[in-house]
N, C-alpha and C. Protein backbone atom coordinates (compact mmCIF):
# COMPACT_ATOMS: atom_id res chain seq x y z
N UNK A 1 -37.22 63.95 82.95
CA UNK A 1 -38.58 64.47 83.00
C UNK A 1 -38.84 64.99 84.41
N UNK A 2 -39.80 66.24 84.82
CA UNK A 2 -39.48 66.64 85.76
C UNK A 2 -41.12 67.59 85.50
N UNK A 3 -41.94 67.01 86.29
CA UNK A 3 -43.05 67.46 87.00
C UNK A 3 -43.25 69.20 87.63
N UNK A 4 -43.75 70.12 86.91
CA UNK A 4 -43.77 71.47 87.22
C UNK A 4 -44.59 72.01 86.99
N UNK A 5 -44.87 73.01 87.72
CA UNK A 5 -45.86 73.94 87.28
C UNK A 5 -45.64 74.93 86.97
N UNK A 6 -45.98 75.55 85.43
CA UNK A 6 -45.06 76.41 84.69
C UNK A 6 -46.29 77.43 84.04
N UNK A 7 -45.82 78.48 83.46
CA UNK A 7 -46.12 79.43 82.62
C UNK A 7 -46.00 79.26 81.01
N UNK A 8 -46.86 79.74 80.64
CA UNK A 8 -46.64 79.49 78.82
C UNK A 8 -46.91 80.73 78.54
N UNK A 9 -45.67 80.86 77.66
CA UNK A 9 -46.06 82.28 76.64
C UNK A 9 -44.86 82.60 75.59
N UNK A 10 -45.57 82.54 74.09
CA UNK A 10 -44.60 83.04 72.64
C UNK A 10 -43.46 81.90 73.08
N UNK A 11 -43.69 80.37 72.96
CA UNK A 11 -42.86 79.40 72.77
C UNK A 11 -42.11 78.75 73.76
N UNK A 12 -42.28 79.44 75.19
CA UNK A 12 -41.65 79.10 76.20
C UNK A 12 -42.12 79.04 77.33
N UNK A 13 -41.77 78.19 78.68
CA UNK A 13 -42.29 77.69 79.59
C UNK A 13 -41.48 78.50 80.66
N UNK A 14 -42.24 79.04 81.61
CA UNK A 14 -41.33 79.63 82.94
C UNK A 14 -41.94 79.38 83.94
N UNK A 15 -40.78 78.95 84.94
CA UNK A 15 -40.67 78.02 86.12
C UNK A 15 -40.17 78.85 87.10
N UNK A 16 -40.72 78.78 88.32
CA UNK A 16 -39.61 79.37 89.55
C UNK A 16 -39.36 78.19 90.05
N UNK A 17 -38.46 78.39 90.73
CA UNK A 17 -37.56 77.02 90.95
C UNK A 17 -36.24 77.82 91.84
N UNK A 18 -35.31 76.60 92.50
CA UNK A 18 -34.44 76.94 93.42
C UNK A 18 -33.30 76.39 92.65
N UNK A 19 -32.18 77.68 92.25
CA UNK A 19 -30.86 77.22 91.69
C UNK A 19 -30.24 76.14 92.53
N UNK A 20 -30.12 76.09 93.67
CA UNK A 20 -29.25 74.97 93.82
C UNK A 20 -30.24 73.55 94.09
N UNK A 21 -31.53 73.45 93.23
CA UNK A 21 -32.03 72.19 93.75
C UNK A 21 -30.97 70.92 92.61
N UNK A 22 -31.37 69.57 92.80
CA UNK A 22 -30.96 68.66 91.83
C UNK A 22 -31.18 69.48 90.36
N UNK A 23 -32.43 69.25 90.24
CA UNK A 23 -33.56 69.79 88.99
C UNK A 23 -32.32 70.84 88.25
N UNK A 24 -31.44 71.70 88.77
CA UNK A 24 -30.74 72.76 88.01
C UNK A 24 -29.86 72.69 88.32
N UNK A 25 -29.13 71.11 89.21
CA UNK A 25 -27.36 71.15 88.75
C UNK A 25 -27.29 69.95 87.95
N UNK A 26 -28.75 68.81 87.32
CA UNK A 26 -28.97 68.47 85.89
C UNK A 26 -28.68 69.54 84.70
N UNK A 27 -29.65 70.76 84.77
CA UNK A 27 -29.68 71.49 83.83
C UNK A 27 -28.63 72.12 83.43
N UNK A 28 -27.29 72.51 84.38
CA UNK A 28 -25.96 72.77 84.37
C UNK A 28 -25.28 71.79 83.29
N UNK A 29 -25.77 70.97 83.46
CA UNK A 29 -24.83 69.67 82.74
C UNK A 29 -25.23 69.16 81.57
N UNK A 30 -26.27 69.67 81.54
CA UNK A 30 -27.56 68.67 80.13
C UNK A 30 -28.23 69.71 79.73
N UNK A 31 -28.70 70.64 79.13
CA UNK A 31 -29.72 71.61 79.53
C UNK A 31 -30.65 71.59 78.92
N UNK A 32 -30.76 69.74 77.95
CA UNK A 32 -32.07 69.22 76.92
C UNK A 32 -32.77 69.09 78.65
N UNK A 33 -34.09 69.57 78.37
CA UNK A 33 -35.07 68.92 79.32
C UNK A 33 -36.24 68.63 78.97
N UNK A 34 -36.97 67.96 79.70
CA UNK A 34 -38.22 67.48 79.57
C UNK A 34 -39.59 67.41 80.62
N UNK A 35 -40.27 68.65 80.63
CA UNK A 35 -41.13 68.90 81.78
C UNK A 35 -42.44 68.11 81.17
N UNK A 36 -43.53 68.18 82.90
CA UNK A 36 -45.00 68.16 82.47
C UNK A 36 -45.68 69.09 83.47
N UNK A 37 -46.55 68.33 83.33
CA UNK A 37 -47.75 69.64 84.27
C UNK A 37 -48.98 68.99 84.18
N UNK A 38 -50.07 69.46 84.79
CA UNK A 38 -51.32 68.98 84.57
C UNK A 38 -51.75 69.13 82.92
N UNK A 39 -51.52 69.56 82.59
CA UNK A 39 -51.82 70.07 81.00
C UNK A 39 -51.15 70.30 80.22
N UNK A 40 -49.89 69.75 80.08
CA UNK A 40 -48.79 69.51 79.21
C UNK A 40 -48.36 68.61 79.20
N UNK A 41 -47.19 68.54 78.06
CA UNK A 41 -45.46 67.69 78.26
C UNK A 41 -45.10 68.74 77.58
N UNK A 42 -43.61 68.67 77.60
CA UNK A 42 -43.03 69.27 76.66
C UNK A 42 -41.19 69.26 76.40
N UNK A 43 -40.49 69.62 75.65
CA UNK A 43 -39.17 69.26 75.99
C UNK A 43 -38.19 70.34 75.19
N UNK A 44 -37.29 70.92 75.29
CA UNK A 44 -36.63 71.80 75.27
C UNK A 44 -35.30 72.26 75.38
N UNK A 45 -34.99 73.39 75.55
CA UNK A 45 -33.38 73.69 76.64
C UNK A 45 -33.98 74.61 77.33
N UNK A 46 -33.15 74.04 78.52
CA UNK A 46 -33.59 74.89 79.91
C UNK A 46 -32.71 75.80 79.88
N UNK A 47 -32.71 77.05 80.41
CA UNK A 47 -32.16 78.41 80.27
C UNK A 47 -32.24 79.24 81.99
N UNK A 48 -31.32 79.29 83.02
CA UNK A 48 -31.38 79.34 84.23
C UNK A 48 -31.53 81.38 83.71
N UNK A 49 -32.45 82.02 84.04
CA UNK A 49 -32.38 83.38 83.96
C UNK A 49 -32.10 84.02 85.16
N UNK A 50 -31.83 83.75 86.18
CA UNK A 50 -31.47 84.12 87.30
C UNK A 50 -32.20 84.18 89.07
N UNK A 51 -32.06 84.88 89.33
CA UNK A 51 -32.91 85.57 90.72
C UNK A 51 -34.27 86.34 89.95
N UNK A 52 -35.20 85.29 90.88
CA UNK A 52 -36.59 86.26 90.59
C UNK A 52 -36.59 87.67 90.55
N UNK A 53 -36.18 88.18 91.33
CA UNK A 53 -36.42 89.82 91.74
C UNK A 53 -35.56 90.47 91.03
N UNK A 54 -34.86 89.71 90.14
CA UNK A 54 -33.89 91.17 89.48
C UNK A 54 -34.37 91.69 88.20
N UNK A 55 -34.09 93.22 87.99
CA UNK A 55 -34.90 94.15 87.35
C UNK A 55 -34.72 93.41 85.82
N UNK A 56 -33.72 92.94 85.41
CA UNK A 56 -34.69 92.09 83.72
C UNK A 56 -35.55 91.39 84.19
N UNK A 57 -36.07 90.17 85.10
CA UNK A 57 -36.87 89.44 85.33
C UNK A 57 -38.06 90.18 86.15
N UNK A 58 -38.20 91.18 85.87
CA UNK A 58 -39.72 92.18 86.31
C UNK A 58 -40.52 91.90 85.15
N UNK A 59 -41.31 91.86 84.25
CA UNK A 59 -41.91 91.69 83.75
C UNK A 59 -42.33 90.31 83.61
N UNK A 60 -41.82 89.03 83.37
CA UNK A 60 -42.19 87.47 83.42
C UNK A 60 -42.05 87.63 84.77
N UNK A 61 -41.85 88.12 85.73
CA UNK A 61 -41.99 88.24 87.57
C UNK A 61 -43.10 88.46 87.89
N UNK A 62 -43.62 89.41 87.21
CA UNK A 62 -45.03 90.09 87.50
C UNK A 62 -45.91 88.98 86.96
N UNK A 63 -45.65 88.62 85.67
CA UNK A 63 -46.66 87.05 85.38
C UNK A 63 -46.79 86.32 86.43
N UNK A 64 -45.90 85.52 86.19
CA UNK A 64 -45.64 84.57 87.39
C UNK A 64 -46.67 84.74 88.29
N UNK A 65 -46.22 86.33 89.51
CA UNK A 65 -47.33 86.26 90.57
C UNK A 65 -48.38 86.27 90.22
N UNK A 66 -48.96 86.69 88.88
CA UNK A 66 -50.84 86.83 88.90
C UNK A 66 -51.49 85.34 88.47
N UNK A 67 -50.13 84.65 87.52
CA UNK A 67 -50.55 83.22 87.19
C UNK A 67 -50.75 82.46 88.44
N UNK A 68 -49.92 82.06 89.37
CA UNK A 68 -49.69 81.06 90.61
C UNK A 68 -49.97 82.01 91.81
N UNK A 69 -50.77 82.80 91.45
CA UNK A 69 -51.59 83.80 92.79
C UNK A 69 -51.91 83.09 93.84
N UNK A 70 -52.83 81.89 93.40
CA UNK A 70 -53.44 81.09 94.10
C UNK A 70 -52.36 80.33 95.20
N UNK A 71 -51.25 80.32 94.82
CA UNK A 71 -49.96 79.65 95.52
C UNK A 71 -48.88 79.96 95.76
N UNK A 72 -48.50 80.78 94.99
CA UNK A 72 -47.23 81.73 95.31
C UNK A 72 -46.74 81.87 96.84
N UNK A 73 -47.34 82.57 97.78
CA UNK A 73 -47.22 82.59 98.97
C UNK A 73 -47.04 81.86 99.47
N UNK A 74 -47.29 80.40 99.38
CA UNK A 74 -47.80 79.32 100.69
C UNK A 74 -46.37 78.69 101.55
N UNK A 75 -45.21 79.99 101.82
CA UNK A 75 -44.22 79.52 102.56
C UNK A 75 -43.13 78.84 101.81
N UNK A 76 -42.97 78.26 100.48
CA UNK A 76 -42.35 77.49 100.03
C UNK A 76 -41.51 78.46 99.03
N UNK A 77 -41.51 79.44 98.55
CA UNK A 77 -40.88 80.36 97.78
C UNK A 77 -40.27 81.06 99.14
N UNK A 78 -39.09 81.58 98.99
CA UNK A 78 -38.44 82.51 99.73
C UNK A 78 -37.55 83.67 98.90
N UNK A 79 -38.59 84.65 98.28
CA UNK A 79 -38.00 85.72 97.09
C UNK A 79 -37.17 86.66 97.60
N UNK A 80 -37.04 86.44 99.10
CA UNK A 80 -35.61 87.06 99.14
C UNK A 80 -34.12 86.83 99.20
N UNK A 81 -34.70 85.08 98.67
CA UNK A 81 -33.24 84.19 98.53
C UNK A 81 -33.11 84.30 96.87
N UNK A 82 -31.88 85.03 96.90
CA UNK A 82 -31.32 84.93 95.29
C UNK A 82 -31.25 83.73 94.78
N UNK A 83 -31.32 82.84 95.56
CA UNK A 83 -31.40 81.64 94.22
C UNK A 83 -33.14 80.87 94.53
N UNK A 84 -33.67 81.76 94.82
CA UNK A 84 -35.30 81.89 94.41
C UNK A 84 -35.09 82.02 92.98
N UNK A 85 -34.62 81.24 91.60
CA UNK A 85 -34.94 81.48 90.49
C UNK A 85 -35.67 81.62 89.25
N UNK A 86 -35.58 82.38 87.98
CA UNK A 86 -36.50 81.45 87.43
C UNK A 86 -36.16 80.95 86.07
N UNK A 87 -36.97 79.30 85.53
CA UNK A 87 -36.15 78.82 84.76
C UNK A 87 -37.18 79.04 83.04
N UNK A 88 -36.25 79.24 82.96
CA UNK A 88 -37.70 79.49 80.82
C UNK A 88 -36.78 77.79 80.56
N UNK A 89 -38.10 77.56 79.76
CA UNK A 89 -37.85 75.87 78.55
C UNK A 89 -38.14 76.59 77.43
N UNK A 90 -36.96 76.69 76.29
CA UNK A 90 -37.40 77.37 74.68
C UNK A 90 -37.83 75.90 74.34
């Protein structure tokens, strides 16, 4: 189980997140997961889609920033590190 703050939309949860944290060399190995949030639970397979910035991930990219507007910026994302990723829960 693993505490996030995520996106919902048509069945699935999306996360930015850092490929090489713990959190996604679990998901390498297991890829049943089990998130929450202030206003969820939920549990799934985690699905690593890559580097934020690359041109399939433009559209759930563009979500992302208008959802976590409020936070996106605050120094802790670095979107010009390719493994700035992001993760969908089907």
């Amino acid at each position: 189980m693993r505490y996030v703050n995520a996106y919902y939309e048509n069945g699935a949860f999306y996360i930015i997140t850092y490929a090489l944290s713990n959190k996604m060399i679990h998901i390498e190995n297991n890829s049943t997961v089990a998130i929450a949030g202030d206003w969820f639970t939920a549990h799934g397979k985690g699905v690593n889609l890559g580097y934020f910035g690359k041109k399939e991930n433009v559209v759930i990219a563009d979500k992302l920033k208008r959802v976590f507007a409020e936070w996106i910026d605050n120094g802790h994302n670095n979107f010009d590190d390719e493994n700035t990723i992001i993760l969908c829960v089907n």
